[in-house]
C-alpha atoms as a PDB file:
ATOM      1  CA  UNK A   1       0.000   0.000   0.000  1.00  0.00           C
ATOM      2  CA  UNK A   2       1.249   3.728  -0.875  1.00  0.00           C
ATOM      3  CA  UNK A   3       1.164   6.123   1.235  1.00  0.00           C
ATOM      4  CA  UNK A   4       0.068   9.463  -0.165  1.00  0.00           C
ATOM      5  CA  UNK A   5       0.829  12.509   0.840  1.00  0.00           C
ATOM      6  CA  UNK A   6      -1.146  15.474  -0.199  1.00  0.00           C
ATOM      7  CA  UNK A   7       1.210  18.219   0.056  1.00  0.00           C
ATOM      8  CA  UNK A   8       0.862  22.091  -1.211  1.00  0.00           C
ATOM      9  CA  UNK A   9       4.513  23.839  -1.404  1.00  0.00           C
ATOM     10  CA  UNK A  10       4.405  26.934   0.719  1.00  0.00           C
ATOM     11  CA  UNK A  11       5.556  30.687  -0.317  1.00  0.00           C
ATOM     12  CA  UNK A  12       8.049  29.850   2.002  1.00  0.00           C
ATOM     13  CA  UNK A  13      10.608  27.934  -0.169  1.00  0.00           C
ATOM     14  CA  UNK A  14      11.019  30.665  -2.938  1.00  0.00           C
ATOM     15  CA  UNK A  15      11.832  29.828  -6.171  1.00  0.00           C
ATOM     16  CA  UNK A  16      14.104  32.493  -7.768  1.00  0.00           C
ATOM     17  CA  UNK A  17      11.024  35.108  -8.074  1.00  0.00           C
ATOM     18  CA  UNK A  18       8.920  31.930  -8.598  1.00  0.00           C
ATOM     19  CA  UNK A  19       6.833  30.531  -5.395  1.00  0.00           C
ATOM     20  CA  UNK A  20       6.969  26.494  -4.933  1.00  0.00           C
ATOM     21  CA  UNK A  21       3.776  26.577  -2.279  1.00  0.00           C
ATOM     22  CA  UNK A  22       4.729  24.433   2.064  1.00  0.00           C
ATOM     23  CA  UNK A  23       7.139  22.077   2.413  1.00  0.00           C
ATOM     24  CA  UNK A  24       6.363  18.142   1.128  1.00  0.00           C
ATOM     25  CA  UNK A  25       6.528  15.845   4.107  1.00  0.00           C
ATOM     26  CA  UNK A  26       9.969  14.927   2.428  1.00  0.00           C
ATOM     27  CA  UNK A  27      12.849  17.096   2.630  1.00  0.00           C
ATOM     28  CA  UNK A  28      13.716  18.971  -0.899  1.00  0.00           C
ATOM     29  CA  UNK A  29      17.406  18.328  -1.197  1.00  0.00           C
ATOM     30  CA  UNK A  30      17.868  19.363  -4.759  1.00  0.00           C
ATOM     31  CA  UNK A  31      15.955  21.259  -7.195  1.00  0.00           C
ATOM     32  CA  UNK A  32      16.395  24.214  -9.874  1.00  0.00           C
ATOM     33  CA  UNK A  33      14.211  26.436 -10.551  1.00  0.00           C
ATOM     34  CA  UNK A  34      11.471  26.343 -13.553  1.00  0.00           C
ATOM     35  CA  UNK A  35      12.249  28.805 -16.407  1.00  0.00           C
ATOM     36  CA  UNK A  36       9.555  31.261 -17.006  1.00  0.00           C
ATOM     37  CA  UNK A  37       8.676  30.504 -20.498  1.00  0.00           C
ATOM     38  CA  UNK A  38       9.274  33.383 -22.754  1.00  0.00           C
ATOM     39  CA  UNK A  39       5.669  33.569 -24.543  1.00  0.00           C
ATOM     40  CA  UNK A  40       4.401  33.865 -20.804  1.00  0.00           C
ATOM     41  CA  UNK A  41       6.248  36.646 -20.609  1.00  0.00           C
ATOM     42  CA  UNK A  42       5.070  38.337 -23.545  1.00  0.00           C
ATOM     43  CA  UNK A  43       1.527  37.519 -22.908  1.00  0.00           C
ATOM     44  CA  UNK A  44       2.113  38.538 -19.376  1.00  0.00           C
ATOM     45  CA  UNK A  45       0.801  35.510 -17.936  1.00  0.00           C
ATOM     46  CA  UNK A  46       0.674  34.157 -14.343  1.00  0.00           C
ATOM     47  CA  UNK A  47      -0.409  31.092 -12.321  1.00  0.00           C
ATOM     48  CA  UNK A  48      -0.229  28.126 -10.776  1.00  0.00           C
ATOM     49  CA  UNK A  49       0.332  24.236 -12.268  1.00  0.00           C
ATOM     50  CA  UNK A  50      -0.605  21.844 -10.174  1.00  0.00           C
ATOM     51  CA  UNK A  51       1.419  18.484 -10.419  1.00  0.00           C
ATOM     52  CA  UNK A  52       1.604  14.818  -8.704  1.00  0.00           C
ATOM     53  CA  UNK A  53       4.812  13.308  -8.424  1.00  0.00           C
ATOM     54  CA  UNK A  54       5.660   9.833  -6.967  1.00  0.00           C
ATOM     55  CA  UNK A  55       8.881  10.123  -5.367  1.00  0.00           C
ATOM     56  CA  UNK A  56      11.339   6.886  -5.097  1.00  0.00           C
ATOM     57  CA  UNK A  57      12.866   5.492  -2.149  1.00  0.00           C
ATOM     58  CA  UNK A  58      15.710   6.903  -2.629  1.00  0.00           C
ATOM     59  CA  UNK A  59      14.029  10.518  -3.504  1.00  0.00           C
ATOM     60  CA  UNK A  60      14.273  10.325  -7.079  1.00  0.00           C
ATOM     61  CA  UNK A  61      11.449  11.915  -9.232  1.00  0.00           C
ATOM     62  CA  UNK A  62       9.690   8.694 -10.940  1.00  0.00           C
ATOM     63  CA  UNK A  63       7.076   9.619 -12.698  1.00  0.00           C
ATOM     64  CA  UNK A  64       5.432  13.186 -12.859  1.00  0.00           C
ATOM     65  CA  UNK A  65       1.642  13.829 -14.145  1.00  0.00           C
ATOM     66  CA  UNK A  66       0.090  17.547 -14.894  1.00  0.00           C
ATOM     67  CA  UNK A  67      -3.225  17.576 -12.677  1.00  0.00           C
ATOM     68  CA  UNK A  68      -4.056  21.258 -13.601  1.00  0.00           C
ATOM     69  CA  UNK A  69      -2.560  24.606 -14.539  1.00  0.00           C
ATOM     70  CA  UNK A  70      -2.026  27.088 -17.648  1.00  0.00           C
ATOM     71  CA  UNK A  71      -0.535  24.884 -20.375  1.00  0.00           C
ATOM     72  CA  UNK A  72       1.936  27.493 -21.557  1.00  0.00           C
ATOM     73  CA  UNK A  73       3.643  27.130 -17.756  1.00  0.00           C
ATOM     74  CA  UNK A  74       3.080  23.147 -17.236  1.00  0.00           C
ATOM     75  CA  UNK A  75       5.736  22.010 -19.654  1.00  0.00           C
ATOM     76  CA  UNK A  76       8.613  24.121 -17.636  1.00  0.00           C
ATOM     77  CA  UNK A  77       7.240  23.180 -14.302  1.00  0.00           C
ATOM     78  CA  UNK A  78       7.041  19.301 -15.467  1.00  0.00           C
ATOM     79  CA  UNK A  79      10.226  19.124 -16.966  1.00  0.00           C
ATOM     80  CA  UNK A  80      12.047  20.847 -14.003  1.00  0.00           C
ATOM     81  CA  UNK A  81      10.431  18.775 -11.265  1.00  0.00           C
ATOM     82  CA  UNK A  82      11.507  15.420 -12.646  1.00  0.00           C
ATOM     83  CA  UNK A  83      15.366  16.597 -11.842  1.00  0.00           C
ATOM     84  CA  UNK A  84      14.737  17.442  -8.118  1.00  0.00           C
ATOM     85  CA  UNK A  85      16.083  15.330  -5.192  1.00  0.00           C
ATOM     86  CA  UNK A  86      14.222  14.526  -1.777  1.00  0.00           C
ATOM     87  CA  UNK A  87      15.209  12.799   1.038  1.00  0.00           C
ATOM     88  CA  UNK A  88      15.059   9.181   0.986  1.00  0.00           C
ATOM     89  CA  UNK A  89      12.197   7.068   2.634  1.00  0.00           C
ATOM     90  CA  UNK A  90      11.373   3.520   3.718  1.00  0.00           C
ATOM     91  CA  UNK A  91       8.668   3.466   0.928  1.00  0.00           C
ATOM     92  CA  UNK A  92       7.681   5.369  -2.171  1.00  0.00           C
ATOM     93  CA  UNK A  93       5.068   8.582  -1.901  1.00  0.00           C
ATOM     94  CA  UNK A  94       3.229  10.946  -4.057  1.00  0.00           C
ATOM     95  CA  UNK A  95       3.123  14.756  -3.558  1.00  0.00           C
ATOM     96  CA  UNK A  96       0.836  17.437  -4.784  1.00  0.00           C
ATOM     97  CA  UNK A  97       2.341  20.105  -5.651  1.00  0.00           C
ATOM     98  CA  UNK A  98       1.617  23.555  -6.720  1.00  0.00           C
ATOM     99  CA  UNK A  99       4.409  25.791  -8.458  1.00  0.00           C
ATOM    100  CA  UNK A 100       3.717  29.486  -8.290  1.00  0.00           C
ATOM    101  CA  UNK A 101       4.772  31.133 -11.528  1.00  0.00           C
END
């Protein structure tokens, strides 16, 4: 059985002008920030993408899906998250997160 863990990153772990929403229940050891994609900037657009991630024991990024978001800023957030690190755990868990653009 999987646990899940329904997680929302907080404004509190800032993101280079970009806002990853509270801390997961694992420990982010490693992660770069999303790039802002340039046809966001010219249209001036904002929001939030809202992803689930399963992390591996060993705090790899497995699999990532898109749950909800703008589409112009999912494929930056998505392709960033799949390089970040957590801490590792006794089992495998999903997060929900939410990446402030």
């Amino acid at each position: 059985m999987k646990r899940t863990l329904n997680i929302v990153l907080s404004a509190s772990l800032l993101l280079g002008g970009l806002y990853a929403a509270a801390p997961p229940a694992r420990k982010l050891l490693e992660h770069e920030n999303p790039e802002y994609p340039a046809i966001a900037r010219q249209m001036s657009l904002h929001g939030t993408v809202r992803l689930r991630v399963w992390v591996t024991t060993q705090g790899s990024v497995r699999k990532v899906e898109y749950i909800g978001g703008h589409p112009l800023l999912a494929e930056s957030a998505v392709k960033v998250v799949k390089t970040w690190k957590f801490e590792s755990a006794y089992r495998e868990t999903t997060e929900l997160l939410e990446i402030k653009f």
